[in-house]
PDB file of N, CA and C in Angstrom:
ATOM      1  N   UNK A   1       1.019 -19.910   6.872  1.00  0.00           N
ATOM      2  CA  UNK A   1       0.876 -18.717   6.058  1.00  0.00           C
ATOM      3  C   UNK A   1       0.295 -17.549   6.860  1.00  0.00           C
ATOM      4  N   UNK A   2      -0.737 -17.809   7.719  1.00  0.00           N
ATOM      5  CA  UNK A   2      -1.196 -16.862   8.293  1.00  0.00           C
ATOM      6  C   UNK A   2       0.052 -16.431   9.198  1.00  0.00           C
ATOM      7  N   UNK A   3       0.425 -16.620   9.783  1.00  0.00           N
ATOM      8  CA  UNK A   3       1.721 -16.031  10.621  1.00  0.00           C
ATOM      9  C   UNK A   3       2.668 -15.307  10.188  1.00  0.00           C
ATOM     10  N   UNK A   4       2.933 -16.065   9.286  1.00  0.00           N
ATOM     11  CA  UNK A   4       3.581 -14.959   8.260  1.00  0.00           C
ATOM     12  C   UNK A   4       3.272 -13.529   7.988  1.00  0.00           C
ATOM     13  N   UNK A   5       1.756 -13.590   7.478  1.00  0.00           N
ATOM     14  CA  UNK A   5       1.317 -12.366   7.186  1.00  0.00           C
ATOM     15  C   UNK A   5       0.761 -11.338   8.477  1.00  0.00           C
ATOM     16  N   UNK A   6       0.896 -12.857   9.660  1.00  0.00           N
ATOM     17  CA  UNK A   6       1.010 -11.560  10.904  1.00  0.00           C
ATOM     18  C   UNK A   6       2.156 -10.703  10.691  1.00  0.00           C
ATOM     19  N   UNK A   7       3.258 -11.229  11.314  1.00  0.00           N
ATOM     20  CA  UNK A   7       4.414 -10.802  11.199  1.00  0.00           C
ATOM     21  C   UNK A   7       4.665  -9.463   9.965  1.00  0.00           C
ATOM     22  N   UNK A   8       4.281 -10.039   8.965  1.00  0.00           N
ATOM     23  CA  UNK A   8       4.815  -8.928   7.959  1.00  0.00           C
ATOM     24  C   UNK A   8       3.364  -7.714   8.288  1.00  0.00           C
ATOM     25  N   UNK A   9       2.506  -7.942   9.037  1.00  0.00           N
ATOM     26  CA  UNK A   9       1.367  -7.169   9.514  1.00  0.00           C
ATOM     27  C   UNK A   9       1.914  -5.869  10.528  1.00  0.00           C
ATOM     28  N   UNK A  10       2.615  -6.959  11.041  1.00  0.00           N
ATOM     29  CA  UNK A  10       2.831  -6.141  12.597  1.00  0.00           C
ATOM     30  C   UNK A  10       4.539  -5.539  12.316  1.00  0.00           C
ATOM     31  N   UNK A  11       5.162  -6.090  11.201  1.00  0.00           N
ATOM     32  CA  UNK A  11       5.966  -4.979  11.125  1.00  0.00           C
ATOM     33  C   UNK A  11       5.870  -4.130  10.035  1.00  0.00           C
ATOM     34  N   UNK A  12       5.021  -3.826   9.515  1.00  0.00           N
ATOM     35  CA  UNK A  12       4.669  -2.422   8.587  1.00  0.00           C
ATOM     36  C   UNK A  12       4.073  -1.912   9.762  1.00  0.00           C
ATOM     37  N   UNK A  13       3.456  -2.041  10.687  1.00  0.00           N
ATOM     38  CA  UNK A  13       2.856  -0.979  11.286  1.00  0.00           C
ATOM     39  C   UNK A  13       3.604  -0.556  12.198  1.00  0.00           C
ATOM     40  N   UNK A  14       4.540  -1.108  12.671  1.00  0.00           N
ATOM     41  CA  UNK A  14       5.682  -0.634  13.376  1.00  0.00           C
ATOM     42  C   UNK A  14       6.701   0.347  12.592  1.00  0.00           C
ATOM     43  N   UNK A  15       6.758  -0.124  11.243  1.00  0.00           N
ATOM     44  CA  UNK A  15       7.621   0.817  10.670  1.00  0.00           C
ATOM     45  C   UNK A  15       6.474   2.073  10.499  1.00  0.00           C
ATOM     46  N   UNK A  16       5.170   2.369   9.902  1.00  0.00           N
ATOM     47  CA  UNK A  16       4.361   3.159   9.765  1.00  0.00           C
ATOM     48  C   UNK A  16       4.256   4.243  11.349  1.00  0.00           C
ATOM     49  N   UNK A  17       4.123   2.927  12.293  1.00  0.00           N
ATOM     50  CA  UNK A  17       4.445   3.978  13.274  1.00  0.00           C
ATOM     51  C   UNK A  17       5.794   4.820  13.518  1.00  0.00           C
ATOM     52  N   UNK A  18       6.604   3.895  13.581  1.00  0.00           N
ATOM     53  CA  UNK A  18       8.194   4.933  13.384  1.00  0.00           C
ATOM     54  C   UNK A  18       8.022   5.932  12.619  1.00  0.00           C
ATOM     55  N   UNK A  19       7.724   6.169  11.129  1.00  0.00           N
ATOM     56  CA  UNK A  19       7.730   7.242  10.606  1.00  0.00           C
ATOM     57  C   UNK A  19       6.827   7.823  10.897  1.00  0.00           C
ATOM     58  N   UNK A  20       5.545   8.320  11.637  1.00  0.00           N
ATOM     59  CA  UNK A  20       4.844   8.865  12.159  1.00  0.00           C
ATOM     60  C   UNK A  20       5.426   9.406  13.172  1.00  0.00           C
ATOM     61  N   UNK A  21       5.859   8.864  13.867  1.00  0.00           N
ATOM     62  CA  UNK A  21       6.929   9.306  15.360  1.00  0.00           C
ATOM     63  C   UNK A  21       7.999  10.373  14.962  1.00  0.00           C
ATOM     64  N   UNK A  22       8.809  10.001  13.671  1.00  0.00           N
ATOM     65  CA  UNK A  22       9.680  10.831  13.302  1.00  0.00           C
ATOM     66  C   UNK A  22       9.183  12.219  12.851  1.00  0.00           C
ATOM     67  N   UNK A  23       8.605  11.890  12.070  1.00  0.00           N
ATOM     68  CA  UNK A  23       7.440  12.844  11.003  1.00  0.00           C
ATOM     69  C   UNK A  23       6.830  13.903  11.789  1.00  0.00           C
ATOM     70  N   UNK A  24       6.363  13.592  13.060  1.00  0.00           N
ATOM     71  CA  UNK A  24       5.925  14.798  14.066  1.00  0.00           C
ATOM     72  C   UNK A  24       6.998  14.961  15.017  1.00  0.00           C
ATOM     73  N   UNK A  25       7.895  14.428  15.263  1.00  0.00           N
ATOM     74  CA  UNK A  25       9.219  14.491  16.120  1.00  0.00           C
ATOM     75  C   UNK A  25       9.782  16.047  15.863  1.00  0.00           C
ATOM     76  N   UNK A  26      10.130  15.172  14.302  1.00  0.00           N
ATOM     77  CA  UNK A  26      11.354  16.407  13.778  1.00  0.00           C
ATOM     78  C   UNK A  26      11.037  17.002  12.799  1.00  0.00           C
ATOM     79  N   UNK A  27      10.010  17.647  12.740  1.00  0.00           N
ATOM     80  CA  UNK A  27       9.751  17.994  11.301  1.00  0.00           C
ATOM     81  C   UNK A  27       8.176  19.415  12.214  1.00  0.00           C
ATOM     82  N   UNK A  28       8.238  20.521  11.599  1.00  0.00           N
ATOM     83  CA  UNK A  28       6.857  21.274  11.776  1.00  0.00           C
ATOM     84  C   UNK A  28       5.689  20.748  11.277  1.00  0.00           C
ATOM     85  N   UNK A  29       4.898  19.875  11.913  1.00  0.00           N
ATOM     86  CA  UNK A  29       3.910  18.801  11.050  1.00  0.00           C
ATOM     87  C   UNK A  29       2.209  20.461  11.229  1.00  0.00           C
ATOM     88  N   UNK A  30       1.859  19.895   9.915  1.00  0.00           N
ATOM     89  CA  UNK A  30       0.675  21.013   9.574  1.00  0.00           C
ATOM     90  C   UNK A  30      -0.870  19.908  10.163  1.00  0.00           C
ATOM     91  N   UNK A  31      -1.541  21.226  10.277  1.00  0.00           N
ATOM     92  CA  UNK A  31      -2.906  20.582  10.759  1.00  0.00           C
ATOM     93  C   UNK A  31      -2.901  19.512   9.666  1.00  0.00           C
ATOM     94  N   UNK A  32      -2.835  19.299   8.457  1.00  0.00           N
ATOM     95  CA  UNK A  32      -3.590  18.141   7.456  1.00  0.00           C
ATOM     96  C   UNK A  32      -2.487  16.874   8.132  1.00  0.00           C
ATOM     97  N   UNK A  33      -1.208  17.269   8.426  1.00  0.00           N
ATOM     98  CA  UNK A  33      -0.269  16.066   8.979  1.00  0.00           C
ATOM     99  C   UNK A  33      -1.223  15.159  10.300  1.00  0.00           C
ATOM    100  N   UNK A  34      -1.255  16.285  11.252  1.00  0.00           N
ATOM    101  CA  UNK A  34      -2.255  15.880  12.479  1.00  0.00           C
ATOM    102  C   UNK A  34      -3.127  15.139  12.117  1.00  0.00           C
ATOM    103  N   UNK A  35      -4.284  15.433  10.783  1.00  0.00           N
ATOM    104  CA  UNK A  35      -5.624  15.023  11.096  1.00  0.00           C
ATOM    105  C   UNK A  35      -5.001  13.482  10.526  1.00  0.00           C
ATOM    106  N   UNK A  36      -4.281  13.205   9.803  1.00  0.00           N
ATOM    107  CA  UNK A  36      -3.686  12.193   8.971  1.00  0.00           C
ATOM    108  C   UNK A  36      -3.480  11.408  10.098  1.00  0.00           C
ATOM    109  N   UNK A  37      -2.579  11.640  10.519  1.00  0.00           N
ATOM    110  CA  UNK A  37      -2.210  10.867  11.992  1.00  0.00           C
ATOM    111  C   UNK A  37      -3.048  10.505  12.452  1.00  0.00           C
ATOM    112  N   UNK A  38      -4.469  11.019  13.085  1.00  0.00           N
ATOM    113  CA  UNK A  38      -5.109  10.642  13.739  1.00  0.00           C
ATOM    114  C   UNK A  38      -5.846  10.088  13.067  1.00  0.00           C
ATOM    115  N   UNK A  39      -6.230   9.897  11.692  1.00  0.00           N
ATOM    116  CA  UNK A  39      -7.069   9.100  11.129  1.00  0.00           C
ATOM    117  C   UNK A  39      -6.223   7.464  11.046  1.00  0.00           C
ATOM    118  N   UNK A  40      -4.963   7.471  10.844  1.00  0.00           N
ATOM    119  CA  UNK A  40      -4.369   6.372  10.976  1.00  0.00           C
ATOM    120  C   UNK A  40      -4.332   5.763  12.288  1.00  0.00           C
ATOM    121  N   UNK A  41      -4.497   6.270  13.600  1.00  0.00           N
ATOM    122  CA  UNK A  41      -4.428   6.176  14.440  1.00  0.00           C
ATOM    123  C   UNK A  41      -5.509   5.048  14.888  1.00  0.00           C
ATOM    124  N   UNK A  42      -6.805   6.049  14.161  1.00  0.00           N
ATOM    125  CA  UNK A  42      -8.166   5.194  14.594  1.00  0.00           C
ATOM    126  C   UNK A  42      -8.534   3.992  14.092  1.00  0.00           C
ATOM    127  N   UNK A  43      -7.945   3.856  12.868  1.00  0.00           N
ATOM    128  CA  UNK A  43      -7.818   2.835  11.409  1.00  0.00           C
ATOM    129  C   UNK A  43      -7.857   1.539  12.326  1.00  0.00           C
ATOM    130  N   UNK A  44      -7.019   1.611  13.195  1.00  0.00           N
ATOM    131  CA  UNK A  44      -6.703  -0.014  14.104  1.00  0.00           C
ATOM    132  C   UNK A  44      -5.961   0.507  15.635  1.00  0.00           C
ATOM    133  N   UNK A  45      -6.480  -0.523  16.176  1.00  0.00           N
ATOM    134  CA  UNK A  45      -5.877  -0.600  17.507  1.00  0.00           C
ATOM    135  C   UNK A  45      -4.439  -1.288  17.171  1.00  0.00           C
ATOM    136  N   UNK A  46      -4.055  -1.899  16.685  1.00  0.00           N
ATOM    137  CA  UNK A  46      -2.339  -1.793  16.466  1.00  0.00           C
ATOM    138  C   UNK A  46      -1.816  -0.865  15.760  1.00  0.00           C
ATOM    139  N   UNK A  47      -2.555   0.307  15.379  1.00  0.00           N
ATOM    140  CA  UNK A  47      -1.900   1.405  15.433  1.00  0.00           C
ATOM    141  C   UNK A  47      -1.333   2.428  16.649  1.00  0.00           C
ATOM    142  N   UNK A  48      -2.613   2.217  17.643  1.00  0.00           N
ATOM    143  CA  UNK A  48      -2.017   3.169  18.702  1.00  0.00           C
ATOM    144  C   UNK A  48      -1.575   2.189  19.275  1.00  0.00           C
ATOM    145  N   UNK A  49      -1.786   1.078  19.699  1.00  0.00           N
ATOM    146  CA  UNK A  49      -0.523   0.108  20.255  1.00  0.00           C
ATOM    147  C   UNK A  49       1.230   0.150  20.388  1.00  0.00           C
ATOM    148  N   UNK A  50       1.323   0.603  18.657  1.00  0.00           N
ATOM    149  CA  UNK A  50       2.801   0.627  17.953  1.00  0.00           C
ATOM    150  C   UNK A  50       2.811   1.815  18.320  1.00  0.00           C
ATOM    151  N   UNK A  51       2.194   3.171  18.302  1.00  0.00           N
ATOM    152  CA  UNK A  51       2.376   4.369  18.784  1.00  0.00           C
ATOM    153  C   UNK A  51       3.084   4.798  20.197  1.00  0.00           C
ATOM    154  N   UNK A  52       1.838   4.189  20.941  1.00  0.00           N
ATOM    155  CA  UNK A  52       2.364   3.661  22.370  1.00  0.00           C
ATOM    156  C   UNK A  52       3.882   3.285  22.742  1.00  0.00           C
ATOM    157  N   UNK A  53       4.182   2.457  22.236  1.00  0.00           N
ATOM    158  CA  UNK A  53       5.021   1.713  22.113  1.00  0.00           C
ATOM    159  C   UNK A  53       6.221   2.581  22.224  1.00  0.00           C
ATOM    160  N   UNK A  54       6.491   3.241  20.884  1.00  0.00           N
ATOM    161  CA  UNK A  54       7.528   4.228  20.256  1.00  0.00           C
ATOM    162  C   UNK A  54       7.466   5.083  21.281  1.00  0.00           C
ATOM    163  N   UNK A  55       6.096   5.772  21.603  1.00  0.00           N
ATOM    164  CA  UNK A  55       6.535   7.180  22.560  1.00  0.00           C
ATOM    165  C   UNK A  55       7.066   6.027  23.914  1.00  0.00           C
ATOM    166  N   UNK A  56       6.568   5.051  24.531  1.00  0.00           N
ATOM    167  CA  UNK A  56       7.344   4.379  25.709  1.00  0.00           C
ATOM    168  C   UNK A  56       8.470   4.263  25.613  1.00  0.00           C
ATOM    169  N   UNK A  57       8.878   3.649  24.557  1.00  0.00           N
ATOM    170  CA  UNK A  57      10.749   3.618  24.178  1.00  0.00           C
ATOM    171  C   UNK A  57      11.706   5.282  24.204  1.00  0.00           C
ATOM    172  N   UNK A  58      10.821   5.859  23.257  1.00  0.00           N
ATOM    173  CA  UNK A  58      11.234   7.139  23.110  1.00  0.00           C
ATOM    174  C   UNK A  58      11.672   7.998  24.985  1.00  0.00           C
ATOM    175  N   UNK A  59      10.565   7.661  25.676  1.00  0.00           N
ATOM    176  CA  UNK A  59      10.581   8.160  26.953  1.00  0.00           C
ATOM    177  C   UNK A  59      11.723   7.559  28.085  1.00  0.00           C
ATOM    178  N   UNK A  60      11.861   6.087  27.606  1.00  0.00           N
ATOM    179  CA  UNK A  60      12.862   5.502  28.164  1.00  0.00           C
ATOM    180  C   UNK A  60      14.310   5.870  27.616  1.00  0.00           C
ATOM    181  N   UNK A  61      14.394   6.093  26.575  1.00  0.00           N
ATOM    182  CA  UNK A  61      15.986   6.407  26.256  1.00  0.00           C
ATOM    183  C   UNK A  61      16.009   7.741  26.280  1.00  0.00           C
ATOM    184  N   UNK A  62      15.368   8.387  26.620  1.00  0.00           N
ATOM    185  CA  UNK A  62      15.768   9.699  26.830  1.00  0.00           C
ATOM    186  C   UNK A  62      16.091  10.115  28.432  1.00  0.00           C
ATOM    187  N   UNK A  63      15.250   9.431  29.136  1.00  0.00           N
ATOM    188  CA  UNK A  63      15.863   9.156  30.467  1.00  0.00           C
ATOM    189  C   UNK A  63      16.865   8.688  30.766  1.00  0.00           C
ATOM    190  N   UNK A  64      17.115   7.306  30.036  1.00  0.00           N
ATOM    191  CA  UNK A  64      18.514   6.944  30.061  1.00  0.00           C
ATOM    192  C   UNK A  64      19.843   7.788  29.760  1.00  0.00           C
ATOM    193  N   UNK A  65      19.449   8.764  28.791  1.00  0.00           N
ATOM    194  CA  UNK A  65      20.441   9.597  28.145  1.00  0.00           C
ATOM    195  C   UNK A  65      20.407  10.726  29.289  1.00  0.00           C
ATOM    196  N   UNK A  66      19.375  11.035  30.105  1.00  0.00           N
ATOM    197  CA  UNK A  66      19.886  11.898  30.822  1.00  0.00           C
ATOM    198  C   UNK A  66      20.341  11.404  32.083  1.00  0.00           C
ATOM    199  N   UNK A  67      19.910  10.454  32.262  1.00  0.00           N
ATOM    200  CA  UNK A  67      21.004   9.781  33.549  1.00  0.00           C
ATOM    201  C   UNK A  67      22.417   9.578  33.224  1.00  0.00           C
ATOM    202  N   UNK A  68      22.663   9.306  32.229  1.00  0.00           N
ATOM    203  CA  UNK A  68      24.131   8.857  31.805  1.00  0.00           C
ATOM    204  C   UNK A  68      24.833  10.570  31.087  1.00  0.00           C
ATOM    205  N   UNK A  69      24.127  11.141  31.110  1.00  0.00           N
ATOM    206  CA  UNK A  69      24.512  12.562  31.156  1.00  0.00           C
ATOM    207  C   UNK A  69      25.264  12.802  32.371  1.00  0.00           C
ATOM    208  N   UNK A  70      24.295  12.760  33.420  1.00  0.00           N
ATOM    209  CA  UNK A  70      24.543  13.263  34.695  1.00  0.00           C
ATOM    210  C   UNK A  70      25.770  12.889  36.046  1.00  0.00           C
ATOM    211  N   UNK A  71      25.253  11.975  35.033  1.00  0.00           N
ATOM    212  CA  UNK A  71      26.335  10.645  35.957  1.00  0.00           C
ATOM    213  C   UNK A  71      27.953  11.281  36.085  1.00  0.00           C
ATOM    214  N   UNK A  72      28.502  10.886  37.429  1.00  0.00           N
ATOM    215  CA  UNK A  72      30.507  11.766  37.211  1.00  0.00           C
ATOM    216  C   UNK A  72      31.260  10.736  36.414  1.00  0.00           C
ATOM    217  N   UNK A  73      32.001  11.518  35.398  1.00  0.00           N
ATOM    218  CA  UNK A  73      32.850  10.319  34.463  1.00  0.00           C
ATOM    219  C   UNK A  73      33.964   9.669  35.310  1.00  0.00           C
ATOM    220  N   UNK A  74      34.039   8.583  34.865  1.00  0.00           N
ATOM    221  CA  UNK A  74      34.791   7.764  35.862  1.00  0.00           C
ATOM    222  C   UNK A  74      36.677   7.759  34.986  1.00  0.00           C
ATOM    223  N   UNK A  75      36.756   7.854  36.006  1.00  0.00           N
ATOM    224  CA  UNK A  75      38.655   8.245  36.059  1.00  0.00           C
ATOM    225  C   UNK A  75      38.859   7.320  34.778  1.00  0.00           C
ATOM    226  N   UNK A  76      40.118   8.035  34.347  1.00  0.00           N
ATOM    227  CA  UNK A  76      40.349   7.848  33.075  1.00  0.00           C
ATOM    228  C   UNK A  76      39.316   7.779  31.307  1.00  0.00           C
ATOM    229  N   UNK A  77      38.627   8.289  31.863  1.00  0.00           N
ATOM    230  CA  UNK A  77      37.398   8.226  30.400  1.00  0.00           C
ATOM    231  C   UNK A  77      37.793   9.817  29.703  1.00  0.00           C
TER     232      UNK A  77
END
């Protein structure tokens, strides 16, 4: 049972972090958004963990996307 409720632990806060990620991504977030954030932030260390996380991924596929931008298309594409 306890594992379980890891699991369903550690993925609400992954989803909580995703929409946090999005939420200041794409959107004009207001000082009360910020302080929110950062109060969730402090709430738990698997919060900025999952935070972490998202901006690491986030940083990696965007690199990826600009390498594969850059890259010469290969004959016939």
């Amino acid at each position: 049972m306890t594992r379980q409720l890891d699991r369903i632990r550690i993925s609400l806060t992954s989803r909580e972090a995703a929409e946090w990620f999005i939420r200041l991504k794409d959107t004009a977030p207001s000082r009360a958004d910020h302080r929110e954030y950062l109060h969730w932030l402090k709430a738990s260390p698997s919060h900025m963990a999952e935070a972490l996380h998202i901006g690491r991924m986030y940083g990696l596929l965007r690199r990826a996307q600009s390498v594969s931008s850059d890259a010469p298309q290969q004959a016939g594409s």
